[in-house]
PDB file of N, CA and C in Angstrom:
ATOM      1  N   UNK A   1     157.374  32.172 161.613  1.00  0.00           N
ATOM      2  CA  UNK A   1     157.820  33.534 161.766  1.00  0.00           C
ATOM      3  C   UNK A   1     159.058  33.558 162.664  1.00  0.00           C
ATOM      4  N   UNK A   2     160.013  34.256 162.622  1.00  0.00           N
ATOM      5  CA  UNK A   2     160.897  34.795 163.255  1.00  0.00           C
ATOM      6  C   UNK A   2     160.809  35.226 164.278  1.00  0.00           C
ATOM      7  N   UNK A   3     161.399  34.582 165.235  1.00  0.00           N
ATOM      8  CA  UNK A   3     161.787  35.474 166.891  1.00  0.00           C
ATOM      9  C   UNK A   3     162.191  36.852 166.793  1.00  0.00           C
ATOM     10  N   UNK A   4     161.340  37.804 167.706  1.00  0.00           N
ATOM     11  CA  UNK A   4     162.243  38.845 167.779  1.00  0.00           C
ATOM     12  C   UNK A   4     162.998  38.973 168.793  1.00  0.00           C
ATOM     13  N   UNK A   5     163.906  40.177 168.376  1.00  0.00           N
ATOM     14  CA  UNK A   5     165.189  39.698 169.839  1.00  0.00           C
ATOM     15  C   UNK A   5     165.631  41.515 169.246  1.00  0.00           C
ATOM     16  N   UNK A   6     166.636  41.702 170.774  1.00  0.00           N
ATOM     17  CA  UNK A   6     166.507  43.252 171.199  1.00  0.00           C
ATOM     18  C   UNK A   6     167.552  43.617 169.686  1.00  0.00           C
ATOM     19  N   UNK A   7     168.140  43.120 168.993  1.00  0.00           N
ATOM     20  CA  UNK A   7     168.692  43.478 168.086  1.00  0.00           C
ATOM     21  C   UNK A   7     168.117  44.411 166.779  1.00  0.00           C
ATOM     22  N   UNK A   8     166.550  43.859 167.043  1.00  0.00           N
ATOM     23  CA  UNK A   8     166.094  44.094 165.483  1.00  0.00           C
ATOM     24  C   UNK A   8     165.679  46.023 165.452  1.00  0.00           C
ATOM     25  N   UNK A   9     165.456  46.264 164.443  1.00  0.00           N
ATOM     26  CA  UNK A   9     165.072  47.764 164.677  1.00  0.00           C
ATOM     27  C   UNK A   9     163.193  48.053 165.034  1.00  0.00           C
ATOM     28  N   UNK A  10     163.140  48.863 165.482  1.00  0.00           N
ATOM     29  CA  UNK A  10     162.177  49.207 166.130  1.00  0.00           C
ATOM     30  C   UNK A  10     160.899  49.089 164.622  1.00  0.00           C
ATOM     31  N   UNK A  11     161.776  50.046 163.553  1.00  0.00           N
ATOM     32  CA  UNK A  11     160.714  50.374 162.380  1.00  0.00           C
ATOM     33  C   UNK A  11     160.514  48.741 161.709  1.00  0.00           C
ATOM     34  N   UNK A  12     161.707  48.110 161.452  1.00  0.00           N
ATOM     35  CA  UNK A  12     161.284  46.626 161.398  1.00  0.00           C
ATOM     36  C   UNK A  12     160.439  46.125 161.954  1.00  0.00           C
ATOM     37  N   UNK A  13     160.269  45.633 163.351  1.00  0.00           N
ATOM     38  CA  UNK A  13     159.074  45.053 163.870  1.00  0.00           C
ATOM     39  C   UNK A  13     157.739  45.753 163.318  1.00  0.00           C
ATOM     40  N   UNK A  14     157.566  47.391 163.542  1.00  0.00           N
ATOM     41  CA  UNK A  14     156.503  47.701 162.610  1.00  0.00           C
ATOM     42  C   UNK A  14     155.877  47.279 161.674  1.00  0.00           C
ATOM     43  N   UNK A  15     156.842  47.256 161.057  1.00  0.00           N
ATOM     44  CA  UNK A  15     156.710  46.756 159.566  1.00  0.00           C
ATOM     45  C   UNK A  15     156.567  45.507 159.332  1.00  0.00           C
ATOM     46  N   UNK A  16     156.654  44.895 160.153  1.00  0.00           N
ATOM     47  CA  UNK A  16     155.945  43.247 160.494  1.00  0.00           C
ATOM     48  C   UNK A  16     154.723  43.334 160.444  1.00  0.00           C
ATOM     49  N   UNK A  17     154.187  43.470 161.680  1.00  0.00           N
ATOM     50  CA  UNK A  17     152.530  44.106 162.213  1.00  0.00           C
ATOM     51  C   UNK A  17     152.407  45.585 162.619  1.00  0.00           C
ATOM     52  N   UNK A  18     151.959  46.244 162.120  1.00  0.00           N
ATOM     53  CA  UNK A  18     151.776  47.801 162.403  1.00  0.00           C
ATOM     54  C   UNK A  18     150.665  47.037 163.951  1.00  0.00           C
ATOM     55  N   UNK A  19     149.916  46.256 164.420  1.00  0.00           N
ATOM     56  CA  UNK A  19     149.429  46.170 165.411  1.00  0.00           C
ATOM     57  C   UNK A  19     149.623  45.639 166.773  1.00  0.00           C
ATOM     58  N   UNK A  20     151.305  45.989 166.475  1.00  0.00           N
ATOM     59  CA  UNK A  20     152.720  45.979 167.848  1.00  0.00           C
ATOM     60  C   UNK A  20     152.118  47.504 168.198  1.00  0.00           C
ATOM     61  N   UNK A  21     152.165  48.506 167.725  1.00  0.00           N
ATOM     62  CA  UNK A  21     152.509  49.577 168.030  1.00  0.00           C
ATOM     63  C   UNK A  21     151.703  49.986 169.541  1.00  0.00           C
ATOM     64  N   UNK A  22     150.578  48.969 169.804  1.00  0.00           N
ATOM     65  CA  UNK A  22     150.134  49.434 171.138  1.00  0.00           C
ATOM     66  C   UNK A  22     150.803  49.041 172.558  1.00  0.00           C
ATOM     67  N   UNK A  23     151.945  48.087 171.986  1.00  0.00           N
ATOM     68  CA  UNK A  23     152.797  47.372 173.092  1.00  0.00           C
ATOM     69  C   UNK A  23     154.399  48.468 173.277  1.00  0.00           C
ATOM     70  N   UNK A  24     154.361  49.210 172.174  1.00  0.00           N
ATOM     71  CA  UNK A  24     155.658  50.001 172.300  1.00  0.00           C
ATOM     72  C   UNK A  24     154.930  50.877 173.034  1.00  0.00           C
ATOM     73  N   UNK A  25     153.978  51.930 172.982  1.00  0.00           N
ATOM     74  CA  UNK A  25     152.742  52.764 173.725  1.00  0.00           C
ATOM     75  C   UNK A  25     152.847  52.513 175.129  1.00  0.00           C
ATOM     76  N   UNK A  26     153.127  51.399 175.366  1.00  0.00           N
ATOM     77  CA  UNK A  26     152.792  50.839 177.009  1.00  0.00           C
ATOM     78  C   UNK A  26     153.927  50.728 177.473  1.00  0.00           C
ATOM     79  N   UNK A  27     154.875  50.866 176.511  1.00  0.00           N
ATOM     80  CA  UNK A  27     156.461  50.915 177.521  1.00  0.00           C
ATOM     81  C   UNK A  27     156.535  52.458 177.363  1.00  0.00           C
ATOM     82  N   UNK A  28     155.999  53.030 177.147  1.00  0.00           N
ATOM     83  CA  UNK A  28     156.515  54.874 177.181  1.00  0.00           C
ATOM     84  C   UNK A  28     157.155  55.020 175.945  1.00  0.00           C
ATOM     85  N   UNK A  29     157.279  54.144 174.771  1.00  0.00           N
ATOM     86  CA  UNK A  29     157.506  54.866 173.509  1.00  0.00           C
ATOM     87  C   UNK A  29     156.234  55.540 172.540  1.00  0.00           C
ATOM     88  N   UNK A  30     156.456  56.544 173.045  1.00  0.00           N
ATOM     89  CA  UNK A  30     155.684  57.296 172.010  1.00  0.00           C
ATOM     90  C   UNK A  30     156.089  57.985 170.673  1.00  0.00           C
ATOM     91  N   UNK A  31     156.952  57.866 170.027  1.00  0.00           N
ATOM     92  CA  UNK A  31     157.438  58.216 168.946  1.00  0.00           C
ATOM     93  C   UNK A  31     158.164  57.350 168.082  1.00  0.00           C
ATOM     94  N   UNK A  32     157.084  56.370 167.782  1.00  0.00           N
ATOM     95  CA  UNK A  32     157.017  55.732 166.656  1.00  0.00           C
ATOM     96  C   UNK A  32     157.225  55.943 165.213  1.00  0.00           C
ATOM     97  N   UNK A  33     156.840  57.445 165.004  1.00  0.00           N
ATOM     98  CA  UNK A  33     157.273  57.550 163.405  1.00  0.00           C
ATOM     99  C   UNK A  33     157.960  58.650 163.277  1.00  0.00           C
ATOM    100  N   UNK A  34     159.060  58.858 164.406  1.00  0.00           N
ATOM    101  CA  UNK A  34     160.301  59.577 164.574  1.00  0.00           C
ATOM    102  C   UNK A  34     161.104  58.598 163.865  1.00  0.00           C
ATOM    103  N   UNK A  35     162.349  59.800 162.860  1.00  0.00           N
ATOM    104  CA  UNK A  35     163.373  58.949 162.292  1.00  0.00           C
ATOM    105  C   UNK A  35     164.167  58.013 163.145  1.00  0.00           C
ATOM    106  N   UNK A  36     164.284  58.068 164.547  1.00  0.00           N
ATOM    107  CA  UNK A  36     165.396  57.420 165.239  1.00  0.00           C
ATOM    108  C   UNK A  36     164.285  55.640 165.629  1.00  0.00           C
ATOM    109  N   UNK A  37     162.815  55.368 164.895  1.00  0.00           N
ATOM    110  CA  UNK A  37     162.242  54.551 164.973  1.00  0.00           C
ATOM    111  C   UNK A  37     162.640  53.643 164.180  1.00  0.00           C
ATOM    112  N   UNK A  38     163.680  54.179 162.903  1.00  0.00           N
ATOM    113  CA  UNK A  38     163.977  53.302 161.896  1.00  0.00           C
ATOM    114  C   UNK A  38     165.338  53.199 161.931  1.00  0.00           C
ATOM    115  N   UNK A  39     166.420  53.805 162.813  1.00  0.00           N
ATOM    116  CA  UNK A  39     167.290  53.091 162.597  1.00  0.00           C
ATOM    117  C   UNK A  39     168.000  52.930 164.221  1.00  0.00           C
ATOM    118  N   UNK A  40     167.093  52.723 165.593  1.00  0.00           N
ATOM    119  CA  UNK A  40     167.387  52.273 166.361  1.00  0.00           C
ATOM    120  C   UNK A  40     166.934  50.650 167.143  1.00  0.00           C
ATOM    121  N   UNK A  41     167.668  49.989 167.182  1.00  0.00           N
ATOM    122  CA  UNK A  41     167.439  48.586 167.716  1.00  0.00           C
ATOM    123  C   UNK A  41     166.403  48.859 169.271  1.00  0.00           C
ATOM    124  N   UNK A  42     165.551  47.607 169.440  1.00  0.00           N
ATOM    125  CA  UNK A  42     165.153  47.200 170.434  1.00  0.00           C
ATOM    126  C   UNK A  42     165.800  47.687 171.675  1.00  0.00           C
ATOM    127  N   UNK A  43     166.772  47.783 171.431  1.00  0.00           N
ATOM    128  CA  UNK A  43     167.673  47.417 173.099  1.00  0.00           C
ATOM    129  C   UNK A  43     167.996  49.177 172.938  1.00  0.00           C
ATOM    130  N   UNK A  44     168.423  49.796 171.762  1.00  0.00           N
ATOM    131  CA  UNK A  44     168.325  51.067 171.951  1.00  0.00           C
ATOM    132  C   UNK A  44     167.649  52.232 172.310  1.00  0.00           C
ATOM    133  N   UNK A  45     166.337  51.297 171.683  1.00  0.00           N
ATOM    134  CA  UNK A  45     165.284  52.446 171.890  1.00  0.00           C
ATOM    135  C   UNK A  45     164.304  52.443 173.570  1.00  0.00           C
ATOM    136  N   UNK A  46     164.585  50.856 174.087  1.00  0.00           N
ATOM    137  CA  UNK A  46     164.251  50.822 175.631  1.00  0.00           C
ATOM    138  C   UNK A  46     165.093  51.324 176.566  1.00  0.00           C
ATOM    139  N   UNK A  47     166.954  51.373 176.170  1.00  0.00           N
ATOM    140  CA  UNK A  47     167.787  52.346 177.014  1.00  0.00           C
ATOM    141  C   UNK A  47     167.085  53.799 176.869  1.00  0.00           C
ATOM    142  N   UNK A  48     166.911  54.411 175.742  1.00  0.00           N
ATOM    143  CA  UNK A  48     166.654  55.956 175.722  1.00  0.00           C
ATOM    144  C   UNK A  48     165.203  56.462 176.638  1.00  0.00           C
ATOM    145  N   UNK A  49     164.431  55.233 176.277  1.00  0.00           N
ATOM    146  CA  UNK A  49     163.036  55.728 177.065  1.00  0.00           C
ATOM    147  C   UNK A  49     162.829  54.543 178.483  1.00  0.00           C
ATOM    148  N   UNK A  50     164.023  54.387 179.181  1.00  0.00           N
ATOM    149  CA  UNK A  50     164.036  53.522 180.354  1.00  0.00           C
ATOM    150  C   UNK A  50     163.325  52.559 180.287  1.00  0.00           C
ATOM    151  N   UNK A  51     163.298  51.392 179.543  1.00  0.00           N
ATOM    152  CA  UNK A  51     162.189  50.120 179.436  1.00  0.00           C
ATOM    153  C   UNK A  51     163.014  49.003 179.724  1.00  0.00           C
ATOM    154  N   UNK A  52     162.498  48.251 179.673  1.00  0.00           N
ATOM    155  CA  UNK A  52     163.136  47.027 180.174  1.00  0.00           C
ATOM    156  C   UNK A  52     162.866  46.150 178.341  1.00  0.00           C
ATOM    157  N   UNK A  53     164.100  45.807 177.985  1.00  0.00           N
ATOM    158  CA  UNK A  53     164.097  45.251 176.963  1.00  0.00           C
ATOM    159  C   UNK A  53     163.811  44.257 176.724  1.00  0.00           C
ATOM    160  N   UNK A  54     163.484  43.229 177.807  1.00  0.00           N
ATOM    161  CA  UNK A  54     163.899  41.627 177.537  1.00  0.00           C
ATOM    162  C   UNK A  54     162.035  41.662 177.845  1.00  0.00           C
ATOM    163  N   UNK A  55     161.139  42.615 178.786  1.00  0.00           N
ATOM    164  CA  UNK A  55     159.693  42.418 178.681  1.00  0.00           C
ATOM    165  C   UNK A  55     159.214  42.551 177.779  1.00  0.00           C
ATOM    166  N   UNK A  56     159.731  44.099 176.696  1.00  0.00           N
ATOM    167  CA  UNK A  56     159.236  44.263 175.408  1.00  0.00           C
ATOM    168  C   UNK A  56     159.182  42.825 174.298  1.00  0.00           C
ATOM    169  N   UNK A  57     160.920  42.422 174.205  1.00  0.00           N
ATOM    170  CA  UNK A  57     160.948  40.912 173.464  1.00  0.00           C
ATOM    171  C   UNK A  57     159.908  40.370 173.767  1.00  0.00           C
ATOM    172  N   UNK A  58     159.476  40.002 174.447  1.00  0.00           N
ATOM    173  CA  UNK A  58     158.632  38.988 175.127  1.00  0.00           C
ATOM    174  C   UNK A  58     156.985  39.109 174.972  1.00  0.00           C
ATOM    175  N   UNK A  59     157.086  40.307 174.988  1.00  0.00           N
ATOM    176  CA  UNK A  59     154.999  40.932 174.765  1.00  0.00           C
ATOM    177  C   UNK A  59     155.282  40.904 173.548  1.00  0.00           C
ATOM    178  N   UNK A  60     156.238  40.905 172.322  1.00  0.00           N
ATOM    179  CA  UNK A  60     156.364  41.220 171.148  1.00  0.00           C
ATOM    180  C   UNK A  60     156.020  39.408 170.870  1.00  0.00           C
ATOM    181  N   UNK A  61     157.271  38.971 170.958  1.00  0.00           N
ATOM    182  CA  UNK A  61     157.012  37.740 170.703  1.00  0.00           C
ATOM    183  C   UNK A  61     156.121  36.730 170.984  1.00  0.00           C
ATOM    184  N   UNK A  62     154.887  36.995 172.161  1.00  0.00           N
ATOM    185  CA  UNK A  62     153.902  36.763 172.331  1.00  0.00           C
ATOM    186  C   UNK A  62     152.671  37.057 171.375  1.00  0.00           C
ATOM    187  N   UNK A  63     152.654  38.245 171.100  1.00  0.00           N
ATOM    188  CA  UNK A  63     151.584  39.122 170.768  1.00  0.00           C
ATOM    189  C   UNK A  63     151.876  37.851 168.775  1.00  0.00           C
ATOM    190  N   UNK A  64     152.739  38.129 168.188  1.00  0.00           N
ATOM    191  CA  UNK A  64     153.671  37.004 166.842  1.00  0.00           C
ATOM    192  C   UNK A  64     152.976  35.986 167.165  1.00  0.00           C
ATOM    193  N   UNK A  65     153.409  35.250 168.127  1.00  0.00           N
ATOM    194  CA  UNK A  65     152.876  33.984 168.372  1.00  0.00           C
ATOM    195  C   UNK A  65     151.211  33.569 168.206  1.00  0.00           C
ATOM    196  N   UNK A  66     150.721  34.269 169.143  1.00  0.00           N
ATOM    197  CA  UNK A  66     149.239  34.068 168.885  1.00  0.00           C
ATOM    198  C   UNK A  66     148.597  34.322 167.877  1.00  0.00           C
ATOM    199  N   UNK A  67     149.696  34.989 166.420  1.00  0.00           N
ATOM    200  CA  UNK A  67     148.408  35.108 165.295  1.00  0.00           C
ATOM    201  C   UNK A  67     148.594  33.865 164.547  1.00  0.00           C
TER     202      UNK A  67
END
């Protein structure tokens, strides 16, 4: 599987595993199936809701890893 990295879009990773969505939840994104879910990047959507982008990568790419 593919690394994710702050580039990719938010609705992409979804659409990987719909069972990310409890790790976006825990950074304060709650609007997941808002249009700006599908065409804003990683790094965009942690500037708008103050997250730290490079922890999200990382619980993401963790969470990938272990299946």
């Amino acid at each position: 599987m593919e690394k994710i990295t702050k580039d990719m879009l938010v609705g992409e990773v979804l659409a990987m595993d719909e069972s990310v969505a409890p790790l976006f939840l825990e950074m304060g994104m709650h609007c997941l199936g808002c249009p700006g879910a599908q065409m804003e990047s990683l790094e965009m959507a942690c500037k708008v809701h103050e997250a730290n982008v490079d922890d999200l990568v990382e619980k993401l790419n963790a969470h990938f890893e272990g299946k």
